[in-house]
C-alpha atoms as a PDB file:
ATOM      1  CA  UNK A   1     -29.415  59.840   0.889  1.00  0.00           C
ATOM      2  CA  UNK A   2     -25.497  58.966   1.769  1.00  0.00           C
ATOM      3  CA  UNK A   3     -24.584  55.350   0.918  1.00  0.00           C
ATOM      4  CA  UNK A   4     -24.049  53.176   4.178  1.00  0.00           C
ATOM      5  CA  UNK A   5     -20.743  52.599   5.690  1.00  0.00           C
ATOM      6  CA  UNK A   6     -19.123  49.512   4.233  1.00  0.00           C
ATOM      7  CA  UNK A   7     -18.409  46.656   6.856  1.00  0.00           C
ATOM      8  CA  UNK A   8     -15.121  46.769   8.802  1.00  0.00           C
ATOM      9  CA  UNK A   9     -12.362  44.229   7.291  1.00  0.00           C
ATOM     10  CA  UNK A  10     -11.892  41.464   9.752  1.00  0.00           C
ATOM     11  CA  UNK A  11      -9.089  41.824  12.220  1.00  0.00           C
ATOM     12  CA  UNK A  12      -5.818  40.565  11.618  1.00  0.00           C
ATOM     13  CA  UNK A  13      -4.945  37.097  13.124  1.00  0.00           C
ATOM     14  CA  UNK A  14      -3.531  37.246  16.386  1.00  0.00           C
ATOM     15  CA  UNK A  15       0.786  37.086  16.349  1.00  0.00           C
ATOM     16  CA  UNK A  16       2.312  33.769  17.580  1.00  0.00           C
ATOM     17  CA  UNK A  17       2.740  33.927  21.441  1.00  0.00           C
ATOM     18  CA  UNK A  18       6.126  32.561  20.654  1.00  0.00           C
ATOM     19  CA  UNK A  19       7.014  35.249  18.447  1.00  0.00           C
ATOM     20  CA  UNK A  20       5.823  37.875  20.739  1.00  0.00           C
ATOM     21  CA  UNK A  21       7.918  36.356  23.648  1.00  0.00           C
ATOM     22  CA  UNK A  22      10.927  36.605  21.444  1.00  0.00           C
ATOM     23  CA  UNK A  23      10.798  40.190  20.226  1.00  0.00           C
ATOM     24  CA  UNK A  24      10.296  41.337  23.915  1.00  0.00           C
ATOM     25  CA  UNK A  25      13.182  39.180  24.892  1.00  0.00           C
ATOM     26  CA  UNK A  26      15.293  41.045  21.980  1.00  0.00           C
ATOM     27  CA  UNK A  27      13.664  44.485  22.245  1.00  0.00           C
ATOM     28  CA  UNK A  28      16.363  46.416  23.479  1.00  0.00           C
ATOM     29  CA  UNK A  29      18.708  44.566  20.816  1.00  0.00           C
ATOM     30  CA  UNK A  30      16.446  45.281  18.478  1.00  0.00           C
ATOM     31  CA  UNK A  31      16.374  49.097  19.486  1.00  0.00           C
ATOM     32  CA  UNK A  32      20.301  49.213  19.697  1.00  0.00           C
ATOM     33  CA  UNK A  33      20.183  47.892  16.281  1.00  0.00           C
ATOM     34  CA  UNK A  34      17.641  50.668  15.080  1.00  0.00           C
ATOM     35  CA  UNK A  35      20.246  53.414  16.881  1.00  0.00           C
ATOM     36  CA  UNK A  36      23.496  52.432  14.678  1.00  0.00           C
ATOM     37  CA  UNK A  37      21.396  52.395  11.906  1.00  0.00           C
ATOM     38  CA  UNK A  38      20.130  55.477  12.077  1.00  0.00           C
ATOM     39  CA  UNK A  39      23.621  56.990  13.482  1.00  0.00           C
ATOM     40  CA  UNK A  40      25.221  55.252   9.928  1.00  0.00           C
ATOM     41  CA  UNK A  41      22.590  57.545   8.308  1.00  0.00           C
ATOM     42  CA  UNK A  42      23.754  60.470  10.060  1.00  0.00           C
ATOM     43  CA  UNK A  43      27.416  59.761   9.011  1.00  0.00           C
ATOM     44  CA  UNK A  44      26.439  58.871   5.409  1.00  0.00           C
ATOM     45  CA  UNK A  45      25.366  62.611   4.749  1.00  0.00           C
ATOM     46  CA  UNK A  46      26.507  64.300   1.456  1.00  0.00           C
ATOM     47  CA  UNK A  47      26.997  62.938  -2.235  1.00  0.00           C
ATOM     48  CA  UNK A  48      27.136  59.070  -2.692  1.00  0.00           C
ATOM     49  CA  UNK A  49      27.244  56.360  -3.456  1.00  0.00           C
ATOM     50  CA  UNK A  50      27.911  55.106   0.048  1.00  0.00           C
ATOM     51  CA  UNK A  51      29.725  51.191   0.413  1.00  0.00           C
ATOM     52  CA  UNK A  52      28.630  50.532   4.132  1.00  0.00           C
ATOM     53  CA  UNK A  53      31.004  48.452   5.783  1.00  0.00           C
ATOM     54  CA  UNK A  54      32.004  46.835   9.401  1.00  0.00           C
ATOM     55  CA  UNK A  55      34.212  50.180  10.258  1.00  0.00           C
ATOM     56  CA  UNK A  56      30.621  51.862   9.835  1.00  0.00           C
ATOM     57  CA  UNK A  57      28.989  50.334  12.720  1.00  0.00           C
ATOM     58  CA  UNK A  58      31.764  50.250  14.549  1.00  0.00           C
ATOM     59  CA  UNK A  59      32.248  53.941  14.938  1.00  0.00           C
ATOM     60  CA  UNK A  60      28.289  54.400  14.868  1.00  0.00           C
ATOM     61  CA  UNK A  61      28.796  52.124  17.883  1.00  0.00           C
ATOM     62  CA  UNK A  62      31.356  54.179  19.451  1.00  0.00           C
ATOM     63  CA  UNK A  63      29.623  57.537  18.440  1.00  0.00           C
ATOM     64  CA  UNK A  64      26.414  56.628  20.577  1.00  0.00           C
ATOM     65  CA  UNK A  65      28.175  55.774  23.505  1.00  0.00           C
ATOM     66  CA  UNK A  66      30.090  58.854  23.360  1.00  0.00           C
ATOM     67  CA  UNK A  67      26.385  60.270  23.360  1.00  0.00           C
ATOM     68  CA  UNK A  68      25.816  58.678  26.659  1.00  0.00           C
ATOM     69  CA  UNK A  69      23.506  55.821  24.548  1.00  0.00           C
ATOM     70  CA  UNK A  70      24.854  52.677  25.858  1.00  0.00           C
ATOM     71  CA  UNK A  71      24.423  49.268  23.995  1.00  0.00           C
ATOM     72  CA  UNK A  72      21.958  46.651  26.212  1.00  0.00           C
ATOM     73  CA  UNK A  73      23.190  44.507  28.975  1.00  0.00           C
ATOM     74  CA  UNK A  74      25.059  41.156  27.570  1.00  0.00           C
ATOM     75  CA  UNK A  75      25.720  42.648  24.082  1.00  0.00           C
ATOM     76  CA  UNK A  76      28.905  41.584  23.396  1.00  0.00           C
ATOM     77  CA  UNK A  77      31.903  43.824  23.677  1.00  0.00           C
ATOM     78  CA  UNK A  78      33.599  43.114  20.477  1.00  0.00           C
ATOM     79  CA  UNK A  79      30.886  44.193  18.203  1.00  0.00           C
ATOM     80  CA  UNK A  80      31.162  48.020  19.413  1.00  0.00           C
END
C-alpha cells in the first residue's frame, strides 16, 4: 500500500503592501536595469578576468538604444 501524501508546507507570508507598491512603481527601472546587465554580459564574452566599470554601462546603455530598447520615462539622461 503507497505511503500517504505528506501535508503541504504552509504558504509563504503575504509581501508588504508597501513593498509591492514600490517594485511596481520601479518595475520598468528595474527591467532597464536587468537589460544593461545582461547587454554587459554580452560584451564581456571571451577570456577574463573582466574589471566592470562605469564606461561598461555606459555603452551597454548606448548599445540598447541603438537596438531600438529605450531606457523608461524620467530616467535620467546622464546615466546613458
Amino acid at each position: 500500500m503507497p505511503k500517504p501524501r505528506p501535508p503541504r508546507p504552509p504558504a509563504p507570508p503575504r509581501a508588504d503592501p508597501e513593498l509591492i507598491r514600490l517594485v511596481r512603481e520601479n518595475w520598468p527601472l528595474i527591467q532597464w536595469r536587468e537589460a544593461v546587465s545582461r547587454e554587459i554580459g554580452a560584451m564581456c564574452t571571451g577570456k577574463g578576468p573582466w574589471h566592470i566599470t562605469a564606461d561598461y554601462y555606459v555603452r551597454a546603455g548606448h548599445n540598447l538604444i541603438e537596438k531600438g530598447i529605450l531606457p523608461p520615462p524620467g530616467f535620467p539622461e546622464d546615466k546613458y
